[in-house]
C-alpha atoms as a PDB file:
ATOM      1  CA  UNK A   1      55.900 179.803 116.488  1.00  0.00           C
ATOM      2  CA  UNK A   2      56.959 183.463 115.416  1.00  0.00           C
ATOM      3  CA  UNK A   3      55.593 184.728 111.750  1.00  0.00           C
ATOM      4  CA  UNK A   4      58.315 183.912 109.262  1.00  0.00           C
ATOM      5  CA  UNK A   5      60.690 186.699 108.985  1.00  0.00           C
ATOM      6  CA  UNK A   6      59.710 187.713 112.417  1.00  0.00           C
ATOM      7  CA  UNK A   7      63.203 187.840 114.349  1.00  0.00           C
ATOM      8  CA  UNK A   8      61.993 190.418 116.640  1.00  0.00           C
ATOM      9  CA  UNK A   9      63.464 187.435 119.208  1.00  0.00           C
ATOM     10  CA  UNK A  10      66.514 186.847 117.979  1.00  0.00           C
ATOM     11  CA  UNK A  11      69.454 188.423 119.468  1.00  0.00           C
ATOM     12  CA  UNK A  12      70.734 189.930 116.827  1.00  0.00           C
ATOM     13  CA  UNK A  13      67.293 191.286 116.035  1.00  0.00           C
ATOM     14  CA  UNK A  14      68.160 191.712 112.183  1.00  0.00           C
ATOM     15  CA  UNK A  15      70.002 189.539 109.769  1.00  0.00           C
ATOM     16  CA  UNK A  16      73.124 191.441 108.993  1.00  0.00           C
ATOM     17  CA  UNK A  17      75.833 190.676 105.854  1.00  0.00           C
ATOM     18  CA  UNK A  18      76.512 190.921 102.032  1.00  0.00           C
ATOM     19  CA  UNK A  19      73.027 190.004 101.481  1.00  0.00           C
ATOM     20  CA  UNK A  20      69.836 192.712 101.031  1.00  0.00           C
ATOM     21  CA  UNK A  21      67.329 190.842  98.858  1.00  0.00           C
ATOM     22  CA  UNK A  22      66.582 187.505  97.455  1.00  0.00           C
ATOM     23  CA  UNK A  23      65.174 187.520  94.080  1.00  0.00           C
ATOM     24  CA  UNK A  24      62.489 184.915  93.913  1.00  0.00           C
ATOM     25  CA  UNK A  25      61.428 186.487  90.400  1.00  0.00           C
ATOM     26  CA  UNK A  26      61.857 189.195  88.586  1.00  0.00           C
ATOM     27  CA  UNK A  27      58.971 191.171  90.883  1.00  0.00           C
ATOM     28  CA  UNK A  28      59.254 189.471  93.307  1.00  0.00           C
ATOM     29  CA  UNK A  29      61.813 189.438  96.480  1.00  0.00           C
ATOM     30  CA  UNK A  30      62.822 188.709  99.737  1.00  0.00           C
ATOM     31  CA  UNK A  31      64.116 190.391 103.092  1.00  0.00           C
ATOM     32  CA  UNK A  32      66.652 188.007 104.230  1.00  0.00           C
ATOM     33  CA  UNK A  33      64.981 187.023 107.615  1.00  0.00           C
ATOM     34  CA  UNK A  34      62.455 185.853 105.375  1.00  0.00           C
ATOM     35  CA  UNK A  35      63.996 184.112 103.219  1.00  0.00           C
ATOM     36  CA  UNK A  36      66.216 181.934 105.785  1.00  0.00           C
ATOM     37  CA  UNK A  37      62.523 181.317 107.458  1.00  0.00           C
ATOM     38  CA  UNK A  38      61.515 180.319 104.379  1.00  0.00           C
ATOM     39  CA  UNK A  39      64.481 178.211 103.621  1.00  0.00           C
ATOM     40  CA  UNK A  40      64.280 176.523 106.611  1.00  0.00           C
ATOM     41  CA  UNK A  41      60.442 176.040 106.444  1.00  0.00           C
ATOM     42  CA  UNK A  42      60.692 174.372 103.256  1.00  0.00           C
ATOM     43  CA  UNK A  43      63.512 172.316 104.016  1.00  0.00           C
ATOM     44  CA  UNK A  44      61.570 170.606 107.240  1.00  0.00           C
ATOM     45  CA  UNK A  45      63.929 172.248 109.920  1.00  0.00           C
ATOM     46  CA  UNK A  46      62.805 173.791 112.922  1.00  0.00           C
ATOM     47  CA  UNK A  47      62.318 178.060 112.665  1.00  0.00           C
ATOM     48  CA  UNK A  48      64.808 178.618 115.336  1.00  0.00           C
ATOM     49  CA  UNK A  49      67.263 181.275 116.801  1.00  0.00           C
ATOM     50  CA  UNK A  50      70.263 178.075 116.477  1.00  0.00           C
ATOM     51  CA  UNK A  51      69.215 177.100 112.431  1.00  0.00           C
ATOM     52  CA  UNK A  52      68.979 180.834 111.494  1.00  0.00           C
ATOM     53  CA  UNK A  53      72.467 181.710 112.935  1.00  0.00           C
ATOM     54  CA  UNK A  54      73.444 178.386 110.814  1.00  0.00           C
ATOM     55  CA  UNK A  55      71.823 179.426 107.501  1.00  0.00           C
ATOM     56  CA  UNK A  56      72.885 183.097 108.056  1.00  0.00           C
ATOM     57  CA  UNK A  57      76.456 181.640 108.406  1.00  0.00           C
ATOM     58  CA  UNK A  58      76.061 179.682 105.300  1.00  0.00           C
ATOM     59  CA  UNK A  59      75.184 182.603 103.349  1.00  0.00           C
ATOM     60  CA  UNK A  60      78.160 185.138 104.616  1.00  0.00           C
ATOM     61  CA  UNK A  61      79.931 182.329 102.809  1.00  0.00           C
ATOM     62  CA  UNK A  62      78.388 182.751  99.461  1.00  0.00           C
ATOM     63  CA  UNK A  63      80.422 183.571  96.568  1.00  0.00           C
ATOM     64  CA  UNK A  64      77.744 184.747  94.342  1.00  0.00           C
ATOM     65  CA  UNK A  65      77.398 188.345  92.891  1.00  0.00           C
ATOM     66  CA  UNK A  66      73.940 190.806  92.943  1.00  0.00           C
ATOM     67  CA  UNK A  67      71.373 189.891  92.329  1.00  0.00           C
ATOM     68  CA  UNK A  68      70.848 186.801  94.776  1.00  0.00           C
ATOM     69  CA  UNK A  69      68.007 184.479  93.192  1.00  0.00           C
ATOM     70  CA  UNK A  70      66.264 182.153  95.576  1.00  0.00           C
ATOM     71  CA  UNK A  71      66.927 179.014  93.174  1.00  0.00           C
ATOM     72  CA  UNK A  72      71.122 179.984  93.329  1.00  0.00           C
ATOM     73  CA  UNK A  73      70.836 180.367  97.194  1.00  0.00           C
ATOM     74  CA  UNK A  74      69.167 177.053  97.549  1.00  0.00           C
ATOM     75  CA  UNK A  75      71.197 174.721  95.706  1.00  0.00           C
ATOM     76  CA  UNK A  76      74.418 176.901  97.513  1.00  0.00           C
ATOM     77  CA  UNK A  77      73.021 175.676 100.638  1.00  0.00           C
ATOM     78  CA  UNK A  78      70.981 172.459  99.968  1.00  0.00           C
ATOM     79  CA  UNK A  79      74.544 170.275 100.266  1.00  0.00           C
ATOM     80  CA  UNK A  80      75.743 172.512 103.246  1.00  0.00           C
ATOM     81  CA  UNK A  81      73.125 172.753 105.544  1.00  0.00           C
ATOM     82  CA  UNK A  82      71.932 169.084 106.734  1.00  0.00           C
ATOM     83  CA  UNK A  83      69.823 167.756 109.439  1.00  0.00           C
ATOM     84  CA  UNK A  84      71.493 166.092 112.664  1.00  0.00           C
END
């Protein structure tokens, strides 16, 4: 299993869109490959190429402003992202 954030093999390499950080607190953030590891971690889905490009899809979506906070994120994707 690769270290979470790790998407050196991924084929995009990097997540890219509107989103730079996640705000878990107010010192505290997140890269976004991290966070969608973490999301999906904490969720009990598999840390895969497939979910990422699913949650990274998910959050292109987002309608949210700056500054992204983890809890907003979560419940934006909680009813969007479910398990086969």
């Amino acid at each position: 299993m690769a270290t979470k954030g790790d998407w050196s093999s991924h084929d995009n390499k990097k997540y890219i869109g509107k989103l730079d950080r996640i705000y878990v607190s107010t010192t505290e953030s997140y890269e976004v490959e991290y966070y969608i590891d973490h999301y999906l971690e904490t969720h009990g889905f598999t840390v895969n190429n497939h979910n990422r490009d699913v949650v990274a899809a998910s959050l292109a979506k987002y309608p949210g402003r700056a500054p992204f906070k983890r809890v907003d994120l979560d419940a934006y994707l909680e009813p969007r992202i479910k398990k086969p």
